[in-house]
Protein backbone atom coordinates (compact mmCIF):
# COMPACT_ATOMS: atom_id res chain seq x y z
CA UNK A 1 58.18 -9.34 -28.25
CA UNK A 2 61.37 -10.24 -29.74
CA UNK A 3 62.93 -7.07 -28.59
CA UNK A 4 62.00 -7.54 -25.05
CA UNK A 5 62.96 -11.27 -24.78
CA UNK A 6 66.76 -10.21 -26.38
CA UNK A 7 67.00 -6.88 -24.04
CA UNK A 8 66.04 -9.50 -20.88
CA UNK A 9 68.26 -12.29 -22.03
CA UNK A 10 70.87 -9.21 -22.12
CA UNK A 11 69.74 -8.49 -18.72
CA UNK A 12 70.54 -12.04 -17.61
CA UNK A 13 73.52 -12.48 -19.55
CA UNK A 14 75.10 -9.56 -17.41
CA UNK A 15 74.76 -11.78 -14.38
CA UNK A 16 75.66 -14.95 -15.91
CA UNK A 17 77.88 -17.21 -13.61
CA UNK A 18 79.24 -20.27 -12.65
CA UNK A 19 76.25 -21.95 -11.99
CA UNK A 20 74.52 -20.92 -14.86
CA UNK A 21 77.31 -22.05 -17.35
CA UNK A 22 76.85 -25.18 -15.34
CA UNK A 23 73.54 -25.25 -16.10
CA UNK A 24 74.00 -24.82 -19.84
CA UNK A 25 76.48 -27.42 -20.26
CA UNK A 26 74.58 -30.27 -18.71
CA UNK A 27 71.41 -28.72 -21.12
CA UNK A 28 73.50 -28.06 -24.44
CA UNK A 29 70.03 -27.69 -25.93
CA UNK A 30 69.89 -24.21 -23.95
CA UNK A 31 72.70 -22.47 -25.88
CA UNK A 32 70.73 -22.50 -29.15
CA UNK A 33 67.42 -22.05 -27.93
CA UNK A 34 67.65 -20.33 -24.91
CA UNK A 35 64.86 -21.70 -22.61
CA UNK A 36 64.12 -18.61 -21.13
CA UNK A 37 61.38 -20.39 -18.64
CA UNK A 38 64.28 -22.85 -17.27
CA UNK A 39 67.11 -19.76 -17.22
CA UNK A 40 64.13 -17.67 -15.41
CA UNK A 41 63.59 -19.85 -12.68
CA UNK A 42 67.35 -21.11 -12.55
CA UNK A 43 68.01 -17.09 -12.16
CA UNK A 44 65.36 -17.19 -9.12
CA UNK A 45 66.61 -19.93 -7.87
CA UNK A 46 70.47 -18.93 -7.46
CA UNK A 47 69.14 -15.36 -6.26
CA UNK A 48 66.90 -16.86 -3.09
CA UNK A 49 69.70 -19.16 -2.30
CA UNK A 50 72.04 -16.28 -2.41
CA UNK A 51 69.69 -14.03 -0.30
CA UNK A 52 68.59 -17.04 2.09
CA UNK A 53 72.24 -18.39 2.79
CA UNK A 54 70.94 -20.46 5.96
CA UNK A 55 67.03 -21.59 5.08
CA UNK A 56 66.75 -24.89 2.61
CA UNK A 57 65.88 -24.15 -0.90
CA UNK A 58 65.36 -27.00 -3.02
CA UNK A 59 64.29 -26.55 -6.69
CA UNK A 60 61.77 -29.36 -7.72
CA UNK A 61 61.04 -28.85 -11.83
CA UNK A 62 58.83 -25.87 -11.73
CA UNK A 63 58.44 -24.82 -8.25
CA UNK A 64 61.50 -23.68 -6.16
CA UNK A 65 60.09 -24.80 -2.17
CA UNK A 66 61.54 -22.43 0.50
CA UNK A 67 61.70 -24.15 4.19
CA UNK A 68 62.85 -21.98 6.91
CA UNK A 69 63.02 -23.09 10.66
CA UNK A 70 60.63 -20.38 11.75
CA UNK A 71 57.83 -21.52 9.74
CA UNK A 72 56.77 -24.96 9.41
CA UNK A 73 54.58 -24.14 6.29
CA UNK A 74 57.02 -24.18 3.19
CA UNK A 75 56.40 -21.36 0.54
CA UNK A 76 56.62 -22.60 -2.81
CA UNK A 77 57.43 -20.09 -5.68
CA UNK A 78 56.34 -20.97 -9.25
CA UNK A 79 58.29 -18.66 -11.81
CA UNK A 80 56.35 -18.16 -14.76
CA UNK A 81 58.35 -16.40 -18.05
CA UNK A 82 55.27 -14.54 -19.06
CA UNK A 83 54.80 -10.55 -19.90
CA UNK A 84 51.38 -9.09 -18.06
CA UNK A 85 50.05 -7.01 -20.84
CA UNK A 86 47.48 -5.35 -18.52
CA UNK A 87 46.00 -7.13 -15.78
CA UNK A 88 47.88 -9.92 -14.08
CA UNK A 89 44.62 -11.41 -12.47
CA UNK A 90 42.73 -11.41 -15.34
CA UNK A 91 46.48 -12.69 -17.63
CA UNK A 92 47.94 -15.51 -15.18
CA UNK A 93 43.75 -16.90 -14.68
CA UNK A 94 45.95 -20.52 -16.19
CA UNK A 95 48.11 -20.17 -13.60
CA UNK A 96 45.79 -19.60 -10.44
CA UNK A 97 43.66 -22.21 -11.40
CA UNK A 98 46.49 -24.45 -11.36
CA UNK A 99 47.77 -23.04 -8.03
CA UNK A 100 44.13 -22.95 -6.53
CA UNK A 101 43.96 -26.73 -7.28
CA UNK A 102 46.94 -27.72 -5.64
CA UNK A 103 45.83 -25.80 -2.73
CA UNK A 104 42.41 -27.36 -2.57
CA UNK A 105 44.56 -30.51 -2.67
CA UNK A 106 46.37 -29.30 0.51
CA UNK A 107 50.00 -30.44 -1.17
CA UNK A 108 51.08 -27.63 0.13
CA UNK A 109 49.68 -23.99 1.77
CA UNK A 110 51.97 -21.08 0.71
CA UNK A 111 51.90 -20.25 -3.22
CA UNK A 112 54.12 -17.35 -5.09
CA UNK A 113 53.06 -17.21 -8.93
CA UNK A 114 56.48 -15.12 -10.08
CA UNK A 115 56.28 -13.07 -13.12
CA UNK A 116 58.50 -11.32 -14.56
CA UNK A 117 58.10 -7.45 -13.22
CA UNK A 118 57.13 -4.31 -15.78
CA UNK A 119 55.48 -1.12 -15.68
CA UNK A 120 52.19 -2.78 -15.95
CA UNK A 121 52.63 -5.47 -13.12
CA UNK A 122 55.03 -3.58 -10.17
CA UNK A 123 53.08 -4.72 -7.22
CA UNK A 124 52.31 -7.98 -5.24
CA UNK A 125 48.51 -8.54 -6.02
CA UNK A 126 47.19 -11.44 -3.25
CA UNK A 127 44.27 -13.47 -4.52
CA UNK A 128 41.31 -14.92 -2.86
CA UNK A 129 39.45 -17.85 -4.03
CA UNK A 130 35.88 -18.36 -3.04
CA UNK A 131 36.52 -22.43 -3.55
CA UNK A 132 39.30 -22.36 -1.13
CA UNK A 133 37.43 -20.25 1.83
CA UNK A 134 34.30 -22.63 1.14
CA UNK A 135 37.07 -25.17 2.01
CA UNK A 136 37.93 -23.18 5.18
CA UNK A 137 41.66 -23.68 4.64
CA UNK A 138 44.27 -21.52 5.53
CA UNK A 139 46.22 -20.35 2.31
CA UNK A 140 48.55 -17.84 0.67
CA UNK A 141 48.33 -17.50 -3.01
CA UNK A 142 49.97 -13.76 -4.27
CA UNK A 143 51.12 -12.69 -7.97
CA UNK A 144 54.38 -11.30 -7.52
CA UNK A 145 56.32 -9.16 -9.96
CA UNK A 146 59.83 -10.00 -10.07
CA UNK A 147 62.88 -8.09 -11.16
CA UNK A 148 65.82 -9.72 -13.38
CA UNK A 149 68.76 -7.99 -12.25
């Protein structure tokens, strides 16, 4: 709703920086109609850097790609500016699809779909694909709520 999308963009405004007035200069486009997709991920994107000061982050268009030492596996992240009404499996099916497929395609092994968190989508939900066990790969793919403060 309108209401929720200005209370967020509130929300985000409070925490507006640097690097996000950066960001809206080289996209003047943004100021008049906010992207709140690109600003969403942008926002996840400073935060994990922020959090992560010594693992490479890299932000390629949709996906933000963690890499830390420890792991050799990188976990990518795939914000997605969409409200769960009710049930997130059932509301992000687009979504897994899409990260199922890239999984089958073994691009990469690790997938986080990011949505934005609310009192009907508070916890990480993993999922498990009958496609990808016939495969017998080894994968990650969760639906994690995520807060915008």
């Amino acid at each position: 709703t309108m209401s929720e999308a200005y209370s967020t963009l509130q929300e985000i405004s409070k925490c507006f920086n640097g690097e996000d007035l950066a960001l809206l200069a080289k996209h003047p486009d943004l100021c008049f109609t906010i992207n709140s997709y690109e600003l969403f991920t942008h926002h996840v994107f400073s935060r994990v850097k922020r959090q992560n000061p010594n693992i490479a982050i890299t932000q390629e268009k949709s996906r933000i790609v963690i890499q830390s030492e420890e792991c050799e596996e990188a976990l990518h992240l795939y914000p997605t500016w969409k409200t769960i009404e009710h049930r997130v499996d059932l509301e992000a099916h687009e979504e897994i699809d899409r990260a199922i497929d890239l999984l089958a395609s073994q691009e990469c092994k690790h997938i986080y779909l990011l949505f934005p968190r609310n009192e009907n989508f508070r916890k990480h939900v993993p999922i498990r694909s009958p496609k990808l066990d016939a495969l017998g790969i080894e994968y990650t793919l969760k639906l994690v709520p995520y807060t915008i403060y």
